[in-house]
Protein backbone atom coordinates (compact mmCIF):
# COMPACT_ATOMS: atom_id res chain seq x y z
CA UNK A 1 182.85 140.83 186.70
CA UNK A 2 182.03 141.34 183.36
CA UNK A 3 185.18 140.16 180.44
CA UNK A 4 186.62 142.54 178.29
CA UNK A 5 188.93 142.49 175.67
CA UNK A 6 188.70 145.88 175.19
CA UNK A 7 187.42 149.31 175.01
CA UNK A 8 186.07 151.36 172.62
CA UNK A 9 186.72 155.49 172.55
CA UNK A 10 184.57 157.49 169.67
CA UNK A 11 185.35 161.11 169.39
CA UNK A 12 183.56 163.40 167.53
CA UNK A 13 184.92 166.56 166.55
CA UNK A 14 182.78 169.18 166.48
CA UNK A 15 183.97 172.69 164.85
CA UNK A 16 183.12 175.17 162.02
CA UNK A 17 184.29 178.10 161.76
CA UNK A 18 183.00 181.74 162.87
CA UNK A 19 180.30 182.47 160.29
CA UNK A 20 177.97 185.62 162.32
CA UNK A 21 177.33 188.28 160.33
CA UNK A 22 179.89 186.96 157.27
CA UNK A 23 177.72 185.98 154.13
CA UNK A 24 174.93 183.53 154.48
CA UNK A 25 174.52 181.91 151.09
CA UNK A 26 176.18 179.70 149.66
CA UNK A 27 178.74 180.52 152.33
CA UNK A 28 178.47 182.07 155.81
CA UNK A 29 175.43 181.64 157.78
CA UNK A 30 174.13 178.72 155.79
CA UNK A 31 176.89 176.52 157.46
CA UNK A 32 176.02 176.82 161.04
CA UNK A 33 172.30 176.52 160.37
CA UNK A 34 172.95 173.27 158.28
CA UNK A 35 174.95 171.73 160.69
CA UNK A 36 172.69 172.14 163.36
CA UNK A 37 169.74 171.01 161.29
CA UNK A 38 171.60 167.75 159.51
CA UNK A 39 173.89 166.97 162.18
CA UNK A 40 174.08 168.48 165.91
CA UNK A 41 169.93 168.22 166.52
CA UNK A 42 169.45 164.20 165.04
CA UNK A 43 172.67 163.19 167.14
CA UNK A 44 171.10 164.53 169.99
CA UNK A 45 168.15 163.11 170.16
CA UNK A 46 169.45 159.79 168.93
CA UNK A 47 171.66 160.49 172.12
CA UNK A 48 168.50 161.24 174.35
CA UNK A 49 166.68 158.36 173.07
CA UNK A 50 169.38 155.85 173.62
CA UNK A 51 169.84 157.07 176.76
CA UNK A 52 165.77 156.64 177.29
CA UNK A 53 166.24 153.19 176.28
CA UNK A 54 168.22 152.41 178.78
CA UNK A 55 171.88 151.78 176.62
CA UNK A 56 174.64 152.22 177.89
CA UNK A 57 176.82 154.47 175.91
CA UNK A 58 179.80 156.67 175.91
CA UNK A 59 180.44 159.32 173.26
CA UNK A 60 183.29 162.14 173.42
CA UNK A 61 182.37 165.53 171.44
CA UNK A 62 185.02 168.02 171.31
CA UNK A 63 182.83 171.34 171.03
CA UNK A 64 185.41 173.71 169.65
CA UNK A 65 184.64 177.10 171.03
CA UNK A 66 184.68 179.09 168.02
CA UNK A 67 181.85 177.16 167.54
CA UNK A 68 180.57 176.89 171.08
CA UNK A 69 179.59 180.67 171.10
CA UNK A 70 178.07 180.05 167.60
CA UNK A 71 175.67 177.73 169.55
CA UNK A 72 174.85 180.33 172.31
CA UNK A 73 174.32 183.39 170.36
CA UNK A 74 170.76 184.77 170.14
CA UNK A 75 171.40 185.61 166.72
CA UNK A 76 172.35 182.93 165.28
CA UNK A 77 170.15 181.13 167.33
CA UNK A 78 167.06 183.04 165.98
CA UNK A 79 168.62 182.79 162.44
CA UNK A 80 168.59 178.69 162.22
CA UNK A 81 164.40 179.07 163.44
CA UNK A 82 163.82 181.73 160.68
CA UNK A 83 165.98 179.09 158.20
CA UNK A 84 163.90 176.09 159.64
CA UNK A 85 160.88 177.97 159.21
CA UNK A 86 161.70 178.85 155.62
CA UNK A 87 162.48 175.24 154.68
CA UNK A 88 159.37 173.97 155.93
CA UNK A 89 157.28 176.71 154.16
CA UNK A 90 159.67 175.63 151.17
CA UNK A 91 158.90 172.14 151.16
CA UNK A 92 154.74 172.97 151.54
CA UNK A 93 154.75 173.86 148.12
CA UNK A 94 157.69 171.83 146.93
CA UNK A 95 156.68 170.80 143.19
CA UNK A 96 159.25 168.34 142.35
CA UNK A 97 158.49 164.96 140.91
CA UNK A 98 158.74 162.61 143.36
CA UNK A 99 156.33 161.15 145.67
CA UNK A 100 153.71 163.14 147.97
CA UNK A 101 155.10 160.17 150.44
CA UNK A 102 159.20 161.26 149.97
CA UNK A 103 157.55 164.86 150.64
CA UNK A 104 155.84 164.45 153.57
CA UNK A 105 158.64 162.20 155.01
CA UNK A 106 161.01 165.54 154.44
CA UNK A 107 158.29 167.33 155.74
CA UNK A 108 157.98 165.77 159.35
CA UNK A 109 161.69 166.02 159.63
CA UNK A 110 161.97 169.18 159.54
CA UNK A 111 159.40 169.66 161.60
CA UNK A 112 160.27 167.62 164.01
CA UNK A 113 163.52 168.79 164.44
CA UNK A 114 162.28 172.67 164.13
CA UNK A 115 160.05 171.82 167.52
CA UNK A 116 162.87 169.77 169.42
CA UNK A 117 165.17 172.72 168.68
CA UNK A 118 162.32 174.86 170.61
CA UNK A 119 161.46 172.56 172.84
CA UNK A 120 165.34 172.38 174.49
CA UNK A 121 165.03 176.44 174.42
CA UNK A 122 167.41 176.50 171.44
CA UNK A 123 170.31 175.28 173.94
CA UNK A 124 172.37 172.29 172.79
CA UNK A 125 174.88 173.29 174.30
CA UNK A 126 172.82 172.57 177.54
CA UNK A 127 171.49 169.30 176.37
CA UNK A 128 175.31 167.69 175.83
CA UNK A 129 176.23 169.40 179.53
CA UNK A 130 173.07 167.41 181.08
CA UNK A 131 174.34 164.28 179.05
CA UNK A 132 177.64 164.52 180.24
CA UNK A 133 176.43 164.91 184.01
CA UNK A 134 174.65 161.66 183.44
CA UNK A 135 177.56 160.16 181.91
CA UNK A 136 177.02 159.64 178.41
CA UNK A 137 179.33 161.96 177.06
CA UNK A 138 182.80 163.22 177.92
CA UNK A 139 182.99 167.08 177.04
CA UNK A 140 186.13 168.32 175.48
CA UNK A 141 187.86 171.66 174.51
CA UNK A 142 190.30 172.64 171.48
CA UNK A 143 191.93 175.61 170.27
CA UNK A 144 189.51 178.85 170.62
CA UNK A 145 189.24 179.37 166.75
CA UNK A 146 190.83 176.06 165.39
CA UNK A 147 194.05 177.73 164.99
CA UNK A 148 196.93 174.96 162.90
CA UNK A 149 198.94 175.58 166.24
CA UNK A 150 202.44 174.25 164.78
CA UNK A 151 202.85 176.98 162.42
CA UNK A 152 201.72 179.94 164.07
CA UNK A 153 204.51 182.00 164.51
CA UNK A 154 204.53 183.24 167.97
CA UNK A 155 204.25 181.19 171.53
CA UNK A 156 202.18 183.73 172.77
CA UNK A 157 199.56 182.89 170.03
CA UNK A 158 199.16 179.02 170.83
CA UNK A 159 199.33 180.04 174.64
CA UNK A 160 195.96 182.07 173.68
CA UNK A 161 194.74 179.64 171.52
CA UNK A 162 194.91 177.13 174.38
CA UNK A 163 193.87 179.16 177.86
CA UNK A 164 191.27 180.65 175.78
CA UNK A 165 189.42 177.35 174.78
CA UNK A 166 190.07 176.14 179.01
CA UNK A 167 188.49 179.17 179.33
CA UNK A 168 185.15 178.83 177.14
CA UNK A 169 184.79 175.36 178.33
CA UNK A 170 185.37 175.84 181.94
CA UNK A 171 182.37 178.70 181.69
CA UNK A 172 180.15 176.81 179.30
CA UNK A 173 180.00 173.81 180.83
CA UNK A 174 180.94 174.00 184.57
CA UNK A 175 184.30 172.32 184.71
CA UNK A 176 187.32 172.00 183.67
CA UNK A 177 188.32 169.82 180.43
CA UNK A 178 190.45 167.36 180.79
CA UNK A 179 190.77 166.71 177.09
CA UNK A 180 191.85 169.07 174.40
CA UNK A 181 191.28 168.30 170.64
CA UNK A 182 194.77 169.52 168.89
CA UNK A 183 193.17 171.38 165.99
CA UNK A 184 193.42 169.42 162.76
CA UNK A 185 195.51 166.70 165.16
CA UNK A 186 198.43 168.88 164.56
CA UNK A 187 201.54 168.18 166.27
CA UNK A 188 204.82 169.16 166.50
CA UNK A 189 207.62 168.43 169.16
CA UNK A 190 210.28 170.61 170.57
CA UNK A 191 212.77 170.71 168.57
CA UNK A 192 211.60 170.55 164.61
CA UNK A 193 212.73 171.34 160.95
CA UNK A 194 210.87 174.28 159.14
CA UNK A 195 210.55 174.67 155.60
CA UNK A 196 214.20 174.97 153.83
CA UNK A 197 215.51 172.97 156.73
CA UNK A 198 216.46 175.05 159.56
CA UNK A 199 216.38 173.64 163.07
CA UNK A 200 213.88 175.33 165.62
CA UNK A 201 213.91 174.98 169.14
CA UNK A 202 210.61 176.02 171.26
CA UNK A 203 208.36 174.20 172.88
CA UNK A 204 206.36 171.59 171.95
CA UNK A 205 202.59 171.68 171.56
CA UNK A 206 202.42 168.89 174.80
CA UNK A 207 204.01 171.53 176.82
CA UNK A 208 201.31 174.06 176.23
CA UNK A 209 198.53 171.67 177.51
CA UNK A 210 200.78 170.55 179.93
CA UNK A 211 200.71 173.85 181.27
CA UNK A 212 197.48 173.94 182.06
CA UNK A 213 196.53 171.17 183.03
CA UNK A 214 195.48 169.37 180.28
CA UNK A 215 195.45 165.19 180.78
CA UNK A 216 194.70 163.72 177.14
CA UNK A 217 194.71 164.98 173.82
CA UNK A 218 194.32 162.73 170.05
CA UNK A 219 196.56 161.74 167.22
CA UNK A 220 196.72 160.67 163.76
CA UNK A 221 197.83 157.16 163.06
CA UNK A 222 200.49 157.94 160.77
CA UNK A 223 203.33 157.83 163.18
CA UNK A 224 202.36 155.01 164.85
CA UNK A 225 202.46 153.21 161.39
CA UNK A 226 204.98 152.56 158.48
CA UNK A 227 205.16 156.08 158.22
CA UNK A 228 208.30 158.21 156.64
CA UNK A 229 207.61 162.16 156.44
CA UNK A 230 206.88 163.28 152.96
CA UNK A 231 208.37 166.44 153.66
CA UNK A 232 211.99 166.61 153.93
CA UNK A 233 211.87 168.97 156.20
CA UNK A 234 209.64 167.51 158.19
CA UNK A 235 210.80 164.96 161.04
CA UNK A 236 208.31 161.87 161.07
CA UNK A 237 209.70 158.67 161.29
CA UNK A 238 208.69 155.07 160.82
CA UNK A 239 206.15 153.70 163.61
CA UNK A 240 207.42 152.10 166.25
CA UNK A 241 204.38 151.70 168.49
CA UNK A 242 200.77 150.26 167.81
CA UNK A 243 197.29 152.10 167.82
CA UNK A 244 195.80 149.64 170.54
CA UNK A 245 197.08 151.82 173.74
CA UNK A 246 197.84 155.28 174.70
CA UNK A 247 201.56 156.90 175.12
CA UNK A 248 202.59 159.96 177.36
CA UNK A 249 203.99 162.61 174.70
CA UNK A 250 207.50 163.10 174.75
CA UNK A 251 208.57 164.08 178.62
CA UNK A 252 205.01 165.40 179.50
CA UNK A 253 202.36 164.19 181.50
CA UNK A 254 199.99 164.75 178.51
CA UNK A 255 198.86 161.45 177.09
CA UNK A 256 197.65 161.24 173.58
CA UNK A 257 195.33 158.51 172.02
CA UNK A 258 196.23 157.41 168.35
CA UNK A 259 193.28 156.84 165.94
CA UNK A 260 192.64 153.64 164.07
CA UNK A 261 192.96 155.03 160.56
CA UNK A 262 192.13 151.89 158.65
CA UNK A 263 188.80 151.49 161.41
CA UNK A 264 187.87 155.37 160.58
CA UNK A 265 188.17 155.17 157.12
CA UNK A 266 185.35 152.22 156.63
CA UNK A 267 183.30 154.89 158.55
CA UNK A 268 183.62 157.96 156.44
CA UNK A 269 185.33 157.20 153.11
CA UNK A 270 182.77 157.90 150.20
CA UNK A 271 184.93 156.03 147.56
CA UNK A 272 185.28 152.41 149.61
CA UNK A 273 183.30 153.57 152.72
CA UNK A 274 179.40 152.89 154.31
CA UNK A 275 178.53 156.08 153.07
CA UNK A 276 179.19 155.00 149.47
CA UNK A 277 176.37 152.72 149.35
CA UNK A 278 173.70 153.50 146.85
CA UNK A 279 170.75 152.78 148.77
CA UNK A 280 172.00 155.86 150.98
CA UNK A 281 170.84 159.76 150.56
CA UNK A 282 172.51 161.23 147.86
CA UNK A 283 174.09 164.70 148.95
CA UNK A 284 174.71 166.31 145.62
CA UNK A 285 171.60 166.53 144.17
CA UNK A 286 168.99 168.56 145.83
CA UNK A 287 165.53 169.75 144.90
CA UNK A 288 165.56 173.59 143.05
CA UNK A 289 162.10 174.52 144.69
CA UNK A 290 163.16 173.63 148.57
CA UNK A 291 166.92 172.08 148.54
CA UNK A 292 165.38 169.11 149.82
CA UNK A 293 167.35 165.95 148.89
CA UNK A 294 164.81 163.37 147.46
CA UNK A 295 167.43 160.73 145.70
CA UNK A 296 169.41 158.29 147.01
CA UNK A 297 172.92 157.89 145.57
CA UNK A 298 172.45 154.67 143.52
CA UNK A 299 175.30 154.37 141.58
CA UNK A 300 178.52 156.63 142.08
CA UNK A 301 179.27 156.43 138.52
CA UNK A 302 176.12 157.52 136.74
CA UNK A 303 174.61 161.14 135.52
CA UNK A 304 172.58 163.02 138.70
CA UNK A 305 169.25 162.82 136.23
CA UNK A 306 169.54 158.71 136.55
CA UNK A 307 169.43 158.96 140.18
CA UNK A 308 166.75 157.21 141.64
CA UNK A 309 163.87 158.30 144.27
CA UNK A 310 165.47 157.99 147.86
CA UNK A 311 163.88 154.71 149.90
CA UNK A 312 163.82 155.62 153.83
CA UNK A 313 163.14 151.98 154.79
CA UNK A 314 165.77 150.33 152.55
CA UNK A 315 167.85 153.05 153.85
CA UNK A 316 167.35 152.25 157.12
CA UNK A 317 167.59 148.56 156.64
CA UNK A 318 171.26 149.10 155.01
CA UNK A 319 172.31 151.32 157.87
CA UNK A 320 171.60 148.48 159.96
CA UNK A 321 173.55 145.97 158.26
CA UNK A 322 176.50 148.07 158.02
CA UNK A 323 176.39 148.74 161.93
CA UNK A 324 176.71 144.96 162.44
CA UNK A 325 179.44 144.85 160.08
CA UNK A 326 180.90 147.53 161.96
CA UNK A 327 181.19 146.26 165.48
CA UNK A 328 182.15 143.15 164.44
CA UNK A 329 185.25 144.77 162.93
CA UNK A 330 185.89 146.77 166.12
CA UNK A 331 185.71 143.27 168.28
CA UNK A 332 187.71 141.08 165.93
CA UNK A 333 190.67 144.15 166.00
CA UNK A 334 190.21 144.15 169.69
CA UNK A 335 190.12 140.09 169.69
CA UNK A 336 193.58 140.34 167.90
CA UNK A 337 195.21 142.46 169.75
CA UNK A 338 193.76 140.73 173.57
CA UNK A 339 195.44 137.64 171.49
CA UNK A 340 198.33 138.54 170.86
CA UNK A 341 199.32 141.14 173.68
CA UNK A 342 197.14 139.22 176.43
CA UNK A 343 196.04 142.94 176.74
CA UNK A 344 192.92 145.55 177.03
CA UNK A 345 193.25 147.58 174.13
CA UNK A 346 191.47 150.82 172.96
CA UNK A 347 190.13 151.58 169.53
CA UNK A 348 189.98 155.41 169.82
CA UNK A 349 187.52 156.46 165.91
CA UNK A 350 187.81 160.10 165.42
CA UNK A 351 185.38 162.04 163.32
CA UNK A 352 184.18 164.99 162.14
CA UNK A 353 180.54 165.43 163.65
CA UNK A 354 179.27 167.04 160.38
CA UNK A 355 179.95 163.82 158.78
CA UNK A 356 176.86 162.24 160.56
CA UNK A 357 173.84 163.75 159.35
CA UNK A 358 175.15 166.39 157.30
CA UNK A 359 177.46 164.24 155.18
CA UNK A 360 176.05 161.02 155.48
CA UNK A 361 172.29 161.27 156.27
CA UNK A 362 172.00 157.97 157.87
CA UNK A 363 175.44 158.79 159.82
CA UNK A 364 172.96 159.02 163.15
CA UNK A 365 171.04 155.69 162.80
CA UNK A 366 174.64 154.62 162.68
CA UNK A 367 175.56 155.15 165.85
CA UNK A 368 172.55 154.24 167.16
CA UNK A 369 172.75 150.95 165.54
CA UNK A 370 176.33 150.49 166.42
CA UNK A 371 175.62 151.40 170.71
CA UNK A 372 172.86 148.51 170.17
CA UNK A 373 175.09 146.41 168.08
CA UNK A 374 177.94 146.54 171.01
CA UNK A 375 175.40 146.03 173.79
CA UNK A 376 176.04 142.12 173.94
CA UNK A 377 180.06 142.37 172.86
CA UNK A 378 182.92 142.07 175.24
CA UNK A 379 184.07 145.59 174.82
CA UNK A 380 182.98 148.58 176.95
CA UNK A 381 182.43 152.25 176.14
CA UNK A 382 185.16 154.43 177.35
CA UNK A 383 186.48 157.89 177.07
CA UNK A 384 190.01 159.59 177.62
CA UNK A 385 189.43 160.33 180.86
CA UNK A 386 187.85 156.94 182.02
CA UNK A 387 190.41 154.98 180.43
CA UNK A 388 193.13 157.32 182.95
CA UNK A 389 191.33 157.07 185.78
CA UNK A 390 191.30 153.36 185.68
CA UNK A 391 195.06 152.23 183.79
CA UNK A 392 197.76 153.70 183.89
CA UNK A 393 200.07 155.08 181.10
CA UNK A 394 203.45 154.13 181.30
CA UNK A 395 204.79 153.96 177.90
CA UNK A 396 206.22 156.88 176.03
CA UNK A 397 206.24 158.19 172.09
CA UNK A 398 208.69 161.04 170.73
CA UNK A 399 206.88 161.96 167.62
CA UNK A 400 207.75 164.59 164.70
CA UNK A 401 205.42 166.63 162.72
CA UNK A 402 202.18 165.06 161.81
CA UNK A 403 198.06 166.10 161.64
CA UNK A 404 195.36 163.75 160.21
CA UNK A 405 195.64 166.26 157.10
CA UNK A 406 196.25 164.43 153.96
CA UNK A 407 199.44 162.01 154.28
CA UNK A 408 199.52 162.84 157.74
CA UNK A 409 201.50 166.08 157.38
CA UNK A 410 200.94 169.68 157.14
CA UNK A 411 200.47 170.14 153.43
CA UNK A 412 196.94 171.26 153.51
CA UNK A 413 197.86 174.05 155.58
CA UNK A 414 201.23 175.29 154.38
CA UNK A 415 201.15 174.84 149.90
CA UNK A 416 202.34 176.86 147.15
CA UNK A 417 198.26 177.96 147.15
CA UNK A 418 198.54 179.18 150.70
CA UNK A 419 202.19 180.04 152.06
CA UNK A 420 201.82 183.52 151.02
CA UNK A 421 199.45 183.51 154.28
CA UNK A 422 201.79 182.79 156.87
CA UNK A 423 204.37 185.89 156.38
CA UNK A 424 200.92 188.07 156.81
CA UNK A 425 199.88 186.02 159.78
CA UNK A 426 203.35 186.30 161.83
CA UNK A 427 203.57 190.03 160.86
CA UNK A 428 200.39 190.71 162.14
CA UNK A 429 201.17 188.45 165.65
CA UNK A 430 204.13 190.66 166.00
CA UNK A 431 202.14 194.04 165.92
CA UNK A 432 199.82 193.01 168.02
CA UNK A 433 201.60 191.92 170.92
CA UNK A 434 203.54 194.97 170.62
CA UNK A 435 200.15 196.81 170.48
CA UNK A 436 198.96 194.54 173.73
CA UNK A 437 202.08 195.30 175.58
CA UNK A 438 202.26 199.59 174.50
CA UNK A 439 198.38 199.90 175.63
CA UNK A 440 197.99 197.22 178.18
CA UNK A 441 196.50 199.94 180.83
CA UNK A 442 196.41 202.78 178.69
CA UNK A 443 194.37 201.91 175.44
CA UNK A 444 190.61 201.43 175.56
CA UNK A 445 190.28 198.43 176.56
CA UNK A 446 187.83 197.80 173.82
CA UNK A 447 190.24 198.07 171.62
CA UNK A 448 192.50 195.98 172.71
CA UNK A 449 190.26 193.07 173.70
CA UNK A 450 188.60 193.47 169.85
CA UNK A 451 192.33 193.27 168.95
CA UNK A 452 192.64 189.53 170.06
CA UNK A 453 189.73 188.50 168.58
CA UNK A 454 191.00 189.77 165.96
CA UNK A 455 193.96 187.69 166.40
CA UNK A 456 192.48 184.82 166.79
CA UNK A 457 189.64 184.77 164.23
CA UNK A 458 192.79 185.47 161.46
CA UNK A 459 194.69 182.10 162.82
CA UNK A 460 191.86 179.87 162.00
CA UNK A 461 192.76 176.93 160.38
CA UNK A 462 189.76 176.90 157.99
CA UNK A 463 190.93 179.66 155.70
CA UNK A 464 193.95 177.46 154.58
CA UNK A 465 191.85 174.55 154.67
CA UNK A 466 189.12 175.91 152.55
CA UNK A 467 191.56 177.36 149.56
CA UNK A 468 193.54 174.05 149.76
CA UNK A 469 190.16 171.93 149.18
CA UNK A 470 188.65 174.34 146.86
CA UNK A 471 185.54 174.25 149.00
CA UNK A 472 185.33 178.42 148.95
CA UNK A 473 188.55 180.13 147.89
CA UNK A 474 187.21 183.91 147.25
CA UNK A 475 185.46 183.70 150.25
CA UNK A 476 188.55 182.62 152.70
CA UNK A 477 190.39 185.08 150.77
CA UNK A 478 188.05 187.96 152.21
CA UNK A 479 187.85 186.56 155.69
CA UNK A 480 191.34 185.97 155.93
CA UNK A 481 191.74 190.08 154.67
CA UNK A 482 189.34 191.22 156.36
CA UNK A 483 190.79 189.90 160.15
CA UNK A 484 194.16 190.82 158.57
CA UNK A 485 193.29 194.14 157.81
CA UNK A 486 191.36 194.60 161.46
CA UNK A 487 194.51 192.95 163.36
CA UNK A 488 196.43 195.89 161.67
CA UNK A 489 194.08 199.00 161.79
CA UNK A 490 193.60 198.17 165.44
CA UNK A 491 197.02 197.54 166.59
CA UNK A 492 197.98 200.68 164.81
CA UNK A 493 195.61 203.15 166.28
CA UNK A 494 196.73 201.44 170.16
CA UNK A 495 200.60 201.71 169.41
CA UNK A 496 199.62 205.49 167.40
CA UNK A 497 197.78 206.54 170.19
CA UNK A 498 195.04 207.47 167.42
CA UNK A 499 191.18 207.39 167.66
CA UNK A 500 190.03 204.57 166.24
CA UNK A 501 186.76 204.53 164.52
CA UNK A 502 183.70 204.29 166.90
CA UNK A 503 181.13 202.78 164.04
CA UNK A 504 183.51 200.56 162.42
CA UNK A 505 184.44 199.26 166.48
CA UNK A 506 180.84 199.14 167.29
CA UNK A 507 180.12 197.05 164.12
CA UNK A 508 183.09 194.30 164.75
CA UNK A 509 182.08 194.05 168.40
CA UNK A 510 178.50 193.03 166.92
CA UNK A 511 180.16 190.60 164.10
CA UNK A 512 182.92 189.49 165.59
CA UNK A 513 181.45 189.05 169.32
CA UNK A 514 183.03 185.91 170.30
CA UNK A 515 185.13 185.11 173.95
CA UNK A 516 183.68 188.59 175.92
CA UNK A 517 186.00 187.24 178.69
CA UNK A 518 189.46 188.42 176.96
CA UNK A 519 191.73 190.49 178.60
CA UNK A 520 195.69 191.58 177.79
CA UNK A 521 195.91 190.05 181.41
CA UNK A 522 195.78 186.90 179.21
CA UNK A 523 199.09 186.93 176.95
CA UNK A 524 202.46 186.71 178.89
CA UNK A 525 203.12 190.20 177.28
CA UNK A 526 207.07 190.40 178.96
């Protein structure tokens, strides 16, 4: 029997939101097609190839299902070959100064990844099924469209949010999940504090997953820290548990796995992080003929015309150094904790998937480095599930309101720059459940199955999330009105008893296209 001291859980959270048919540069379209290019193809094949190599490895990738269907829609499918095949025509006649080397480097990339895109018949989704078969990844689900489930206004929303991601998994990939990625980690119990104080009583999120089934699900750190909510009105308290085993939430059979903040942070902070380093790819500056990025960052502090020509090798020789440096942190926390608590722990590392490839160029070789780095240490490879099926979870945490946002609380989401959102959002839940119940066997059923798309797509997190940042105000601003506006038109026209307009039902069936499988039978409707 081989020792262990512990175990090592690495989640990567995969989600952007539904771009078809809405804008393509600089945002819409773009995003998907980047994403697949930077990040989703070069973690799979660093995935294949480990798995070639004969590593043993365990990775969990929540696959949101917002951006699941992304993955398997013909058209967008077709669209990230035409924007491959455009970059690589782009970067034949690419005239910026920098080596004919640094150019041809770029050059086999993309075409490299263009023909492994083909060669898996344009099916990733496939690819991470088949690795999960052979068990070297774990396959979760999350809300359908990333909705911030603690502040949407109606039960019957989350339920949706929830049964509909089971749903898409169950279909995609052949069973059910047994993990669920709380969107944006947000969590709230039963009984909570709104804004201005009041007391609400309704279910916790646990209970919804509960519900169905759900066995695991992920948490920030902050309560399970020196943590005091920010928010008077919210209810976190100061940590009374540690990040080195998992707790059953609240009176629930659903166990949730805190993150190692301090661990993830070393991982994907720019300002103190790896992916500071200047030897690495710099992001920001990109080539005007092809948007090719030929610089590495080389000093954080200095103008982008100083930047220097980027160095593969010394890249690569960097990436390696800071793998070792890596795993050797992840032991020596494990090592304290076996020391102390004469105990297996778990380091659960949650990330955003984007952030290797797409982010951080070098964010793949990472991970490959790391899986050959832990080869030889006492720790093994586990996932939510694994780690169930073999301890058992006995100990309990009662948490308040928390998400990995920043400080741990909800502020992203709910700010003087986006409350005026929420009213709009809980007016428009109300309609259309009134809508669902009024035409449930009576309306065209197109209608009223474009209606909850509709409903969905609106309760996104990312149009709060991308005002907040700044990353693209105007254009959450039109998403967010144009769902709005679609919730309402629709839901009027069912509870009216009006025709509703064929062309403009036709053309949101083509845009908006997502979950085919919807049905009022769906919503607990009363």
């Amino acid at each position: 029997m081989v020792f262990l001291i512990g175990h090592v859980n690495i989640v990567l959270h995969t989600h952007l939101p539904w771009v078809k048919k809405a804008g393509k540069w600089p945002f819409g379209e773009e995003w998907l097609y980047q994403a697949i290019f930077d990040s989703y193809i070069p973690l799979t094949q660093t995935f294949l190839q480990l798995r070639d190599q004969g590593y043993s490895f365990k990775f969990t990738m929540n696959i949101t299902p917002v951006l699941g269907e992304m993955l398997l829609d013909e058209y967008l499918q077709q669209g990230f070959v035409d924007y491959a095949k455009e970059f690589i025509k782009s970067l034949e006649t690419d005239k910026t100064d920098v080596s004919e080397d640094l150019k041809h480097y770029w050059l086999d990339l993309a075409k490299t990844r263009l023909n492994f895109f083909e060669s898996i018949e344009r099916d990733l989704p496939g690819i991470w099924e088949e690795l999960q078969d052979q068990g070297y990844l774990t396959l979760i689900t999350s809300g359908a469209t990333h909705g911030f489930l603690p502040l949407l206004g109606r039960d019957e929303t989350i339920d949706l949010q929830v049964k509909t991601g089971i749903l898409f998994h169950n279909g995609t990939f052949g069973k059910k999940p047994r993990g669920f990625w709380l969107p944006e980690c947000a969590y709230r119990p039963r009984t909570y504090h709104v804004a201005g104080g009041a007391v609400v009583l309704r279910p916790g999120i646990e209970e919804f997953l509960d519900k169905y089934g759900i066995d695991y699900t992920f948490l920030d750190s902050k309560p399970f820290e020196n943590y005091v909510s920010p928010e008077p009105w919210m209810t976190g308290k100061s940590g009374q548990y540690n990040l080195f085993q998992a707790y059953r939430l609240n009176n629930s059979n659903v166990v949730g796995f805190p993150r190692h903040d301090l661990l993830c942070s070393q991982v994907w902070s720019a300002d103190f992080g790896y992916p500071g380093d200047g030897s690495y790819m710099e992001f920001h500056k990109r080539s005007s003929y092809s948007g090719a990025r030929f610089w590495k960052i080389t000093n954080k502090n200095i103008d982008f015309k100083d930047k220097q020509p980027y160095d593969p090798l010394a890249a690569l020789k960097t990436v390696g150094g800071h793998a070792h440096h890596y795993a050797s942190r992840i032991v020596g926390e494990l090592a304290d904790y076996y020391s102390e608590s004469r105990k297996e722990g778990i380091v659960t590392l949650t990330f955003d998937t984007e952030l290797f490839g797409h982010w951080w160029f070098e964010g793949p070789k990472f991970l490959e480095f790391l899986v050959k780095e832990l080869a030889e240490a006492p720790v093994g490879w586990t996932s939510g599930e694994d780690y169930l099926d073999n301890y058992s979870v006995d100990a309990r945490c009662f948490l308040g309101e928390t998400s990995w946002g920043e400080g741990g609380h909800y502020r992203v989401w709910f700010n003087p720059d986006v409350e005026w959102m929420w009213p709009q959002i809980y007016e428009a839940e109300n309609i259309a459940y009134r809508a669902l119940k009024a035409g449930k066997n009576v309306a065209d059923d197109r209608l009223l199955k474009q209606l909850m798309r509709e409903v969905l797509l609106l309760t996104a997190s990312d149009w709060q999330f991308l005002i907040t940042t700044g990353g693209a105000v105007d254009y959450a601003k039109e998403r967010f009105a144009f769902h709005l506006a679609n919730v309402m038109d629709l839901a009027s026209a069912i509870l009216n008893k009006e025709p509703f307009d064929e062309e403009r039902l036709m053309d949101l069936q083509d845009r908006d296209s997502l979950f085919y499988f919807l049905s009022p039978e769906l919503v607990d409707l009363g």
